[in-house]
C-alpha atoms as a PDB file:
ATOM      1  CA  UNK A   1      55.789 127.574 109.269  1.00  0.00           C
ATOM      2  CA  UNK A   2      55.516 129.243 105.760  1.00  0.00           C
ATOM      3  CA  UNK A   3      58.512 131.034 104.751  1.00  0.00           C
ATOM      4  CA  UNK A   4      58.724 135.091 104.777  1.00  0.00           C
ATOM      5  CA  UNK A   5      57.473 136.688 101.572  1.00  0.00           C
ATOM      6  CA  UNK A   6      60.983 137.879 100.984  1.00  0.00           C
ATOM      7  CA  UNK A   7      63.414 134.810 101.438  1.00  0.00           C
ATOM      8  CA  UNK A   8      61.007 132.749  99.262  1.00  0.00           C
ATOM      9  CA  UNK A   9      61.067 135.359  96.452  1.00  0.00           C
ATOM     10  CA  UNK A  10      64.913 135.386  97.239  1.00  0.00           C
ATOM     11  CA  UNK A  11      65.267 131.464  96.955  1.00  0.00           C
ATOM     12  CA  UNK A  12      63.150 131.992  93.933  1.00  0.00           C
ATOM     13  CA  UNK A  13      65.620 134.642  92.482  1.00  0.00           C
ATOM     14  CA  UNK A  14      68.214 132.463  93.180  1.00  0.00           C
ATOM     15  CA  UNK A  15      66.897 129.007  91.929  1.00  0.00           C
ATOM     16  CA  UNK A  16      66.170 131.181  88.315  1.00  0.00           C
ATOM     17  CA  UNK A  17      70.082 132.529  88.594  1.00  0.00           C
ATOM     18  CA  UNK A  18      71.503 129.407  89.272  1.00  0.00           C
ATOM     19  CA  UNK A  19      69.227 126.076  88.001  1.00  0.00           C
ATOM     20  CA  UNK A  20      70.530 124.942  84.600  1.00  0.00           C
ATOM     21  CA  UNK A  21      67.484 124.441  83.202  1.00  0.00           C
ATOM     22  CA  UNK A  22      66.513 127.363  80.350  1.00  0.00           C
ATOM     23  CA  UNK A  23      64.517 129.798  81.484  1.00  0.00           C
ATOM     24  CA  UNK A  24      60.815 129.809  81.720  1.00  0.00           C
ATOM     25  CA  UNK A  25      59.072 130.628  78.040  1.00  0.00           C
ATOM     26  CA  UNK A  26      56.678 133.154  80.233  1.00  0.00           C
ATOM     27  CA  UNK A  27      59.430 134.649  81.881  1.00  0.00           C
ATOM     28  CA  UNK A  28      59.508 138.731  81.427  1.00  0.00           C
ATOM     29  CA  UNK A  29      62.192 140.094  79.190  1.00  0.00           C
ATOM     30  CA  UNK A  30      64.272 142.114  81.941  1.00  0.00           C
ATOM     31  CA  UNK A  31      65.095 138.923  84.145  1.00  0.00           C
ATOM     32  CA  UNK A  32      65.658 136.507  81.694  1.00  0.00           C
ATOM     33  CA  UNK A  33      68.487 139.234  80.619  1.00  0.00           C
ATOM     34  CA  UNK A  34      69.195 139.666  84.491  1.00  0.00           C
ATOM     35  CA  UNK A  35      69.621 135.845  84.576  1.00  0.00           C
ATOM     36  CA  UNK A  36      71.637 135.846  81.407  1.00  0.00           C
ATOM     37  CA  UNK A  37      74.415 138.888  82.791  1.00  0.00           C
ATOM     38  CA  UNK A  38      74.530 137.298  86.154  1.00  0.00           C
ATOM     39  CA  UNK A  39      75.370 133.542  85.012  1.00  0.00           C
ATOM     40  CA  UNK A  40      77.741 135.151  82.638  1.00  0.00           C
ATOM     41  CA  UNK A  41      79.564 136.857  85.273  1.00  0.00           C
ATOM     42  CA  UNK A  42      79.578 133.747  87.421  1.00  0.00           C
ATOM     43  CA  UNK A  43      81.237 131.595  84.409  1.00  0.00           C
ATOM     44  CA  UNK A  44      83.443 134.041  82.867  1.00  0.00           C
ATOM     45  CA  UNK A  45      84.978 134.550  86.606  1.00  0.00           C
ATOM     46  CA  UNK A  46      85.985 130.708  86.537  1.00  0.00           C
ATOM     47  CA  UNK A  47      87.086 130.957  82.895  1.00  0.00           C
ATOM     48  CA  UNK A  48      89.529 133.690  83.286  1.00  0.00           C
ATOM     49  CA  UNK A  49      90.876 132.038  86.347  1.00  0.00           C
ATOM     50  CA  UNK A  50      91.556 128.349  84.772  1.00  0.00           C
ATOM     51  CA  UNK A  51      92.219 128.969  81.160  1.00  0.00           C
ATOM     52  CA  UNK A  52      93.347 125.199  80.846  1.00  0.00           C
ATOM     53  CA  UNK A  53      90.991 123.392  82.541  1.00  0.00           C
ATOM     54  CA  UNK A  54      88.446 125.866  80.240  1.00  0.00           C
ATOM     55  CA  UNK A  55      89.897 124.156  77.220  1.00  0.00           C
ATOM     56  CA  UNK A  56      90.634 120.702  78.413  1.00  0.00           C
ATOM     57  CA  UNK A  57      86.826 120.159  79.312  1.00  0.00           C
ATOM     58  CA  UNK A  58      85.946 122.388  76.254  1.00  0.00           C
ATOM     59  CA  UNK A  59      87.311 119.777  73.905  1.00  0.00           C
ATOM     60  CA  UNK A  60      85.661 117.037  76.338  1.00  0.00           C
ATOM     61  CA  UNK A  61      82.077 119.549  75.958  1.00  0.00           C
ATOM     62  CA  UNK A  62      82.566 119.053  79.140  1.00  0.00           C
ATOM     63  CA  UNK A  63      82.833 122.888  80.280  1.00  0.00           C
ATOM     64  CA  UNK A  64      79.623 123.899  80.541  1.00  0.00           C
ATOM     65  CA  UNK A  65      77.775 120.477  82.429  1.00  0.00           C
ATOM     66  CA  UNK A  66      80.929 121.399  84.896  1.00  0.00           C
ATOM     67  CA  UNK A  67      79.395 124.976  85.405  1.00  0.00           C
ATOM     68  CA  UNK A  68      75.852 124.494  85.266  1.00  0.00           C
ATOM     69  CA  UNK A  69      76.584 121.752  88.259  1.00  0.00           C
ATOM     70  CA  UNK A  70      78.752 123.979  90.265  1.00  0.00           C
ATOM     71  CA  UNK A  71      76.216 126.577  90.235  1.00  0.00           C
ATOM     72  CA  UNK A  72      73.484 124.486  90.833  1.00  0.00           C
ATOM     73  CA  UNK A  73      75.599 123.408  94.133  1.00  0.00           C
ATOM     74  CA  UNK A  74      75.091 126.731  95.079  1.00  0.00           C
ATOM     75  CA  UNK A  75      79.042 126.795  96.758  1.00  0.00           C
ATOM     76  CA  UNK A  76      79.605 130.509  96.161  1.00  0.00           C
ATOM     77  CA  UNK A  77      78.787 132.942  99.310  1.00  0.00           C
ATOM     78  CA  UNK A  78      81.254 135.151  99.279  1.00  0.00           C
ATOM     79  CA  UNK A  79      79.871 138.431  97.761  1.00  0.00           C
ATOM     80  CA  UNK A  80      83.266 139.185  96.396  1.00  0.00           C
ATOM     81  CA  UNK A  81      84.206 138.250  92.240  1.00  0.00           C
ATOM     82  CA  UNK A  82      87.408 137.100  93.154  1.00  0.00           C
ATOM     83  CA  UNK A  83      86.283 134.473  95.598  1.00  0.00           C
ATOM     84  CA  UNK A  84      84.449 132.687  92.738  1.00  0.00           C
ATOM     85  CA  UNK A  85      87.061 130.383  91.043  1.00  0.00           C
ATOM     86  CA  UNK A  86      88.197 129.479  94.450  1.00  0.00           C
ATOM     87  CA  UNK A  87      84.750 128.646  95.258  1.00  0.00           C
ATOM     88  CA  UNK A  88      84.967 126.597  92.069  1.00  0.00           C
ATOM     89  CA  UNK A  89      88.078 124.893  93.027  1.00  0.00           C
ATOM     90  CA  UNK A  90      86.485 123.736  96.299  1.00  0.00           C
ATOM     91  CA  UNK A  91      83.565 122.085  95.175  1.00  0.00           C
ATOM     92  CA  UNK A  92      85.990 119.903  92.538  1.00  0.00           C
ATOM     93  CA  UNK A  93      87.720 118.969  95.601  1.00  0.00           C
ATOM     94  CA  UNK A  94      84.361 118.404  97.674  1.00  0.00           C
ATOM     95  CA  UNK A  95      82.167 116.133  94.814  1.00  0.00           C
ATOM     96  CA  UNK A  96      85.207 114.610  92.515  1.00  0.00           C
ATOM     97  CA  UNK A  97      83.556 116.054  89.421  1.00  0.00           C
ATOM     98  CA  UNK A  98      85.382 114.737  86.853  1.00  0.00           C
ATOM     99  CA  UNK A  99      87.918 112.876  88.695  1.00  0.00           C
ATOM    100  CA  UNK A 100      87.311 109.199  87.000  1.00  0.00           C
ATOM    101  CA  UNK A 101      87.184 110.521  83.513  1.00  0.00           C
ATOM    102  CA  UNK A 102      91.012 113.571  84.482  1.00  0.00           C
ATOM    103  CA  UNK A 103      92.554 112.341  87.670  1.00  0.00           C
ATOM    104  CA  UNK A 104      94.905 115.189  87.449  1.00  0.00           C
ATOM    105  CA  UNK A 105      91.562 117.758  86.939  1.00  0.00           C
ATOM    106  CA  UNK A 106      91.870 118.848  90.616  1.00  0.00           C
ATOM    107  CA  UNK A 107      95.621 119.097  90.570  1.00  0.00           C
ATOM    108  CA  UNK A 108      95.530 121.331  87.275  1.00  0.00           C
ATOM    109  CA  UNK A 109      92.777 123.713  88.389  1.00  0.00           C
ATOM    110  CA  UNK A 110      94.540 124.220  92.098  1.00  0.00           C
ATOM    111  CA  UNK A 111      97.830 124.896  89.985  1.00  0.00           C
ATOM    112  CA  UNK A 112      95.922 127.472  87.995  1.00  0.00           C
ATOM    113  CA  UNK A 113      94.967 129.134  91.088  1.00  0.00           C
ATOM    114  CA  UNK A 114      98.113 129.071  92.945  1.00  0.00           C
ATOM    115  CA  UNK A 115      99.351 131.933  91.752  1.00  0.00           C
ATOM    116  CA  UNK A 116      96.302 134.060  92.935  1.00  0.00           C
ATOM    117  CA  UNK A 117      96.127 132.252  96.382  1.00  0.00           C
ATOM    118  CA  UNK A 118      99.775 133.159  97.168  1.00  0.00           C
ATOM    119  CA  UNK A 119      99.704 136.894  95.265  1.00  0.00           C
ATOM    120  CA  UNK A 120      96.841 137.600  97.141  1.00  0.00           C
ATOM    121  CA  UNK A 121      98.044 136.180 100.840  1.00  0.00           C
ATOM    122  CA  UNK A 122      97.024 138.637 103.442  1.00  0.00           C
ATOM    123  CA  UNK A 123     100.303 140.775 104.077  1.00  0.00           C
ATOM    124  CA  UNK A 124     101.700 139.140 107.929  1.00  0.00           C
ATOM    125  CA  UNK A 125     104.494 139.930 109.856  1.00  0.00           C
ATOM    126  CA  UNK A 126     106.650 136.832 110.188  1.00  0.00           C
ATOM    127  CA  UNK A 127     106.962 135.791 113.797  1.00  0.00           C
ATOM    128  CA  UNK A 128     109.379 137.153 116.150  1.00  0.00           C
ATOM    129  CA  UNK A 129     112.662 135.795 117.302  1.00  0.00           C
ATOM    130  CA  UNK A 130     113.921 134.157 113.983  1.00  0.00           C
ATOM    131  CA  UNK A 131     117.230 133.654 113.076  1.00  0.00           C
ATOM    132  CA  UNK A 132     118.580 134.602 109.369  1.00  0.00           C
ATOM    133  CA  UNK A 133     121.085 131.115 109.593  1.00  0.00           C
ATOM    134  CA  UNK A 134     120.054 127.465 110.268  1.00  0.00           C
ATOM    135  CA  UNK A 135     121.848 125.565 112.732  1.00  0.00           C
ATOM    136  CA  UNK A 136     121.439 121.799 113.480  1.00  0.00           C
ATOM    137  CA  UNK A 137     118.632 122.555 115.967  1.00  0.00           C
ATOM    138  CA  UNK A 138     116.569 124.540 113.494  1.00  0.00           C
ATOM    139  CA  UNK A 139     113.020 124.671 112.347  1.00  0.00           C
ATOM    140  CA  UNK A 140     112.369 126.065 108.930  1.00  0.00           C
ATOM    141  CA  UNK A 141     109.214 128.700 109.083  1.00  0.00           C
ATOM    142  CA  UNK A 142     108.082 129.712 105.271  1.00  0.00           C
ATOM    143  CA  UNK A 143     107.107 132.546 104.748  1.00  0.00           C
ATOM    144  CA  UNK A 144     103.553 133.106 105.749  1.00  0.00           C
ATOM    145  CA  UNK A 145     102.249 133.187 101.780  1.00  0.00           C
ATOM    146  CA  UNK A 146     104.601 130.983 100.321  1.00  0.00           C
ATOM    147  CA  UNK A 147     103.053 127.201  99.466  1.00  0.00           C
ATOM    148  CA  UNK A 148     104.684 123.990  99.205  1.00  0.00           C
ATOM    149  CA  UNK A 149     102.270 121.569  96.784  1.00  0.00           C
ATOM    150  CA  UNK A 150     102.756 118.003  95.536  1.00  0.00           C
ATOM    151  CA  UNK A 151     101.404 116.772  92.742  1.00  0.00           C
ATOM    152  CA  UNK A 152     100.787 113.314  91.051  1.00  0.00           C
ATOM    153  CA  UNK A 153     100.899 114.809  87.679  1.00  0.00           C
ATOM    154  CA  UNK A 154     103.364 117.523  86.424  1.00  0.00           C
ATOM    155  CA  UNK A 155     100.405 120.258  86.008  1.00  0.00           C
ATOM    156  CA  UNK A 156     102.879 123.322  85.955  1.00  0.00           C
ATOM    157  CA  UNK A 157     104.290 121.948  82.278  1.00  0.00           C
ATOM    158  CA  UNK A 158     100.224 122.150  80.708  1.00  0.00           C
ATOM    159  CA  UNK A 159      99.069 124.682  78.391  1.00  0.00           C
ATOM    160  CA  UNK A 160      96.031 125.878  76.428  1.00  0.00           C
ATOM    161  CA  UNK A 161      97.590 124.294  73.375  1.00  0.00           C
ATOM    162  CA  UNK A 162      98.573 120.643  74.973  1.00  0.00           C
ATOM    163  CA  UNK A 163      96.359 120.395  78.288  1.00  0.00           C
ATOM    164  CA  UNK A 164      97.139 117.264  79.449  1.00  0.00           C
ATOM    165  CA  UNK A 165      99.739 116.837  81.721  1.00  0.00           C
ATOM    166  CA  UNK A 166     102.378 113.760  82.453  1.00  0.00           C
ATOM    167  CA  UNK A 167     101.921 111.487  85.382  1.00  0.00           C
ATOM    168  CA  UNK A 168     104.599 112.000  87.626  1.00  0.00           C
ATOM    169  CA  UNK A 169     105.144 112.814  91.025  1.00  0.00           C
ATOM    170  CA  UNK A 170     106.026 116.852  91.053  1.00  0.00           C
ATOM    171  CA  UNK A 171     106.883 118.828  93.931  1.00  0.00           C
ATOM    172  CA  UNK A 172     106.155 122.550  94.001  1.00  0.00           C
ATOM    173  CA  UNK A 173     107.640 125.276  96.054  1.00  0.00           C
ATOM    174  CA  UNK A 174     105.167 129.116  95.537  1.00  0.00           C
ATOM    175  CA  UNK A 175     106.249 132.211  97.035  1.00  0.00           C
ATOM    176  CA  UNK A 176     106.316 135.905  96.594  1.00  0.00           C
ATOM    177  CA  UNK A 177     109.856 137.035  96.041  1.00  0.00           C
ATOM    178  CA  UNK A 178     111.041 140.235  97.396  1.00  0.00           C
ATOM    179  CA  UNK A 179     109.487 142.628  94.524  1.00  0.00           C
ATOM    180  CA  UNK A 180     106.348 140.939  95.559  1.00  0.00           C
ATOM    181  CA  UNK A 181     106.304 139.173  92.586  1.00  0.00           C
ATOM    182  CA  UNK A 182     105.257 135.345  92.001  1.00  0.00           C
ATOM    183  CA  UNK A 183     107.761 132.646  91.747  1.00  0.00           C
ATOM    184  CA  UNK A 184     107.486 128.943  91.668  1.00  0.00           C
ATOM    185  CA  UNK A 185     110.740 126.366  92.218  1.00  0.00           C
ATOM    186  CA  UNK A 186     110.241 122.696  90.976  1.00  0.00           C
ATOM    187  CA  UNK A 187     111.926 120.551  93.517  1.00  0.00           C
ATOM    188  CA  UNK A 188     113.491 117.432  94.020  1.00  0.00           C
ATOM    189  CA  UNK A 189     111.727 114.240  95.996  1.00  0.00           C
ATOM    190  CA  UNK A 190     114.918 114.841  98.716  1.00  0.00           C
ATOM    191  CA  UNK A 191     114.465 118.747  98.995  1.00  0.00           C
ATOM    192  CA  UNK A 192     110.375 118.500  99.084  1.00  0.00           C
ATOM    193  CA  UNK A 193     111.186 116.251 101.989  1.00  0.00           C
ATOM    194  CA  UNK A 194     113.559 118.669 103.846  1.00  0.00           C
ATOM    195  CA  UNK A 195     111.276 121.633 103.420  1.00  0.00           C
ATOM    196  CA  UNK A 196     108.730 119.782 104.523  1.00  0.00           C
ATOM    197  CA  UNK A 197     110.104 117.626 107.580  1.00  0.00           C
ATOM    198  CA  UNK A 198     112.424 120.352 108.988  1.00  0.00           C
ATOM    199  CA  UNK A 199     108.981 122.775 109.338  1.00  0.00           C
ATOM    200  CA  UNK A 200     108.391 120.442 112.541  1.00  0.00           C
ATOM    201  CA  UNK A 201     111.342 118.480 113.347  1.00  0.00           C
ATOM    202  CA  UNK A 202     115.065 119.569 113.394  1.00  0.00           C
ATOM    203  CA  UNK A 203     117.313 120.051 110.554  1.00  0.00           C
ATOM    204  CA  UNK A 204     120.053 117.980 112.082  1.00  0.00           C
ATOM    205  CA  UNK A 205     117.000 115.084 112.241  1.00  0.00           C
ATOM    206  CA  UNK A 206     116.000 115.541 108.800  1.00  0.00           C
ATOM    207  CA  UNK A 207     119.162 115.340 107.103  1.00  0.00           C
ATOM    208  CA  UNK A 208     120.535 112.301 108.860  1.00  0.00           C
ATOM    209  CA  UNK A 209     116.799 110.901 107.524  1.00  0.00           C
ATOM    210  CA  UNK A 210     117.995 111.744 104.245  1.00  0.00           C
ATOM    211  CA  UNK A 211     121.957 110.003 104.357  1.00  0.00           C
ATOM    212  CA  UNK A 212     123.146 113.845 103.954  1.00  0.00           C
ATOM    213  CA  UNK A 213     126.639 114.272 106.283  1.00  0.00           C
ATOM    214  CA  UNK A 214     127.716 117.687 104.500  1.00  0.00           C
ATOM    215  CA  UNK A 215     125.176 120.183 105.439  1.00  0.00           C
ATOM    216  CA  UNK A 216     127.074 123.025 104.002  1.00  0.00           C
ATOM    217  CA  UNK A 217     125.064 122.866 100.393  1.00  0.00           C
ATOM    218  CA  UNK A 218     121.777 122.438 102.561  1.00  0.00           C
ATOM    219  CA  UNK A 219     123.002 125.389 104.962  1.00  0.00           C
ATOM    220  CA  UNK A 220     123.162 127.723 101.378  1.00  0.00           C
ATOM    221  CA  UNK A 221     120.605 126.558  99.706  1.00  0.00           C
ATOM    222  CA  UNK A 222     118.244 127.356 103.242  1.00  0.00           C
ATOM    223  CA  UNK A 223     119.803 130.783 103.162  1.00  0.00           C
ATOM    224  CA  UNK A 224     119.179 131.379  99.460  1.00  0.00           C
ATOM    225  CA  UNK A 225     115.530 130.349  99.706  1.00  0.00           C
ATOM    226  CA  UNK A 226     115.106 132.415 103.014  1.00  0.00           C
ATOM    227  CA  UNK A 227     117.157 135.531 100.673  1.00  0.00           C
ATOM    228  CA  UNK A 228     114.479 134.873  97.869  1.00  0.00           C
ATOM    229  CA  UNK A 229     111.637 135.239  99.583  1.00  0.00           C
ATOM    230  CA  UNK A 230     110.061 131.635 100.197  1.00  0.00           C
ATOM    231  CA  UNK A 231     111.454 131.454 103.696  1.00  0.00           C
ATOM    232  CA  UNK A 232     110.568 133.816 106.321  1.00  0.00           C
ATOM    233  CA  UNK A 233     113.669 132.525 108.533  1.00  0.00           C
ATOM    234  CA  UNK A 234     114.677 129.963 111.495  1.00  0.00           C
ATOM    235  CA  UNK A 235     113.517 129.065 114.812  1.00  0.00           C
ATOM    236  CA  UNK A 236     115.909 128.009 117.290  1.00  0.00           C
ATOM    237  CA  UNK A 237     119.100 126.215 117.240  1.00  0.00           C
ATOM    238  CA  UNK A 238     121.334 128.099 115.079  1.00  0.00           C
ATOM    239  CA  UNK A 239     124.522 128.053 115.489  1.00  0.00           C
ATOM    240  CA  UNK A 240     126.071 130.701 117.075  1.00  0.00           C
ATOM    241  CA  UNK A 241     129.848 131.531 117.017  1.00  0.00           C
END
């Protein structure tokens, strides 16, 4: 069955929008400059988002074969500008692009965006019933935007000027503090493991995993994350006096 009139002329809008290939010579002025401001928007939304990753493939001319294919993919439909990079971010993660060449390119670009997935976390209510105090029997609940990420590269430490980051295993902890504002912790192998293990398993459980038999500095630490921000509280087992 032939298509409609309109989705093929909208399949054919799109294919001129988002093809790589220059163009047509016979094309008429006023889309090749509608092609030309809508790719531009497109790109310059995944520029501003990953300033490093722009300059690392830059220097590779690597940048714009890494648009033109992500557009080509056709990945973005959300109608919003701000879903873009993210859209960007997912089709890295769904094809590899560039993954034999920068093992750490996924890594850097989701560290880019981390900061605008967790500043830009729907506002929740945490859930009811918490306790402000963690007792042997507790399960740590994070607060609902704050992310815990682990990396095989230290991506946090790279910059425009020197892109390309260590190997090393890094562990991440992302949160809006209580201004609203974004903070990041860099955390130890033994505290990525406690934040981690004691979201589904006791605290008691996790620390005698870990060798620790003074949970005091744990018991502050847990308090100062949950009076930061990054923890929304403590379900069940608390001690009570």
């Amino acid at each position: 069955m032939p298509e409609a009139p309109t989705l093929h002329r909208q399949r054919a809008l799109a294919s001129l929008i988002l093809d790589p290939e220059p163009a047509p010579a016979d094309l008429g002025e006023g889309l090749r400059v509608y092609r030309d401001l809508v790719r531009a928007g497109l790109e310059d939304a995944v520029e501003s988002a990953l300033p490093i990753t722009r300059v690392l493939l830059g220097e590779a001319d690597a940048w714009d074969e890494a648009l033109d294919a992500f557009l080509a993919a056709r990945c973005v439909a959300s109608r919003h500008h701000r879903d873009i990079a993210p859209a960007f971010l997912g089709w890295l993660a769904a094809t590899g692009w560039g993954l034999d060449r920068w093992p750490f390119l996924l890594e850097l670009a989701h560290w880019e965006l981390l900061e605008l997935l967790v500043c830009r976390w729907d506002d929740r209510p945490p859930p009811s019933g918490l306790d402000p105090v963690p007792g042997p029997g507790s399960r740590i609940v994070l607060d609902p935007a704050a992310q815990l990420v682990s990396y095989t590269h230290a991506v946090q430490r790279a910059t425009e000027e020197d892109p390309i980051p260590s190997a090393g295993a890094t562990h991440l902890l992302a949160f809006r503090d209580k201004e609203g504002d974004f903070q990041v912790l860099e955390l130890t192998p033994a505290t990525a493991y406690l934040l981690t293990g004691a979201q589904t398993r006791p605290l008691g459980d996790v620390l005698e995993a870990l060798g620790l038999q003074e949970p005091g500095s744990v018991r502050h630490l847990l308090e100062d994350l949950r009076g930061q921000g990054a923890l929304a509280g403590f379900l069940g087992g608390a001690d009570r006096e």
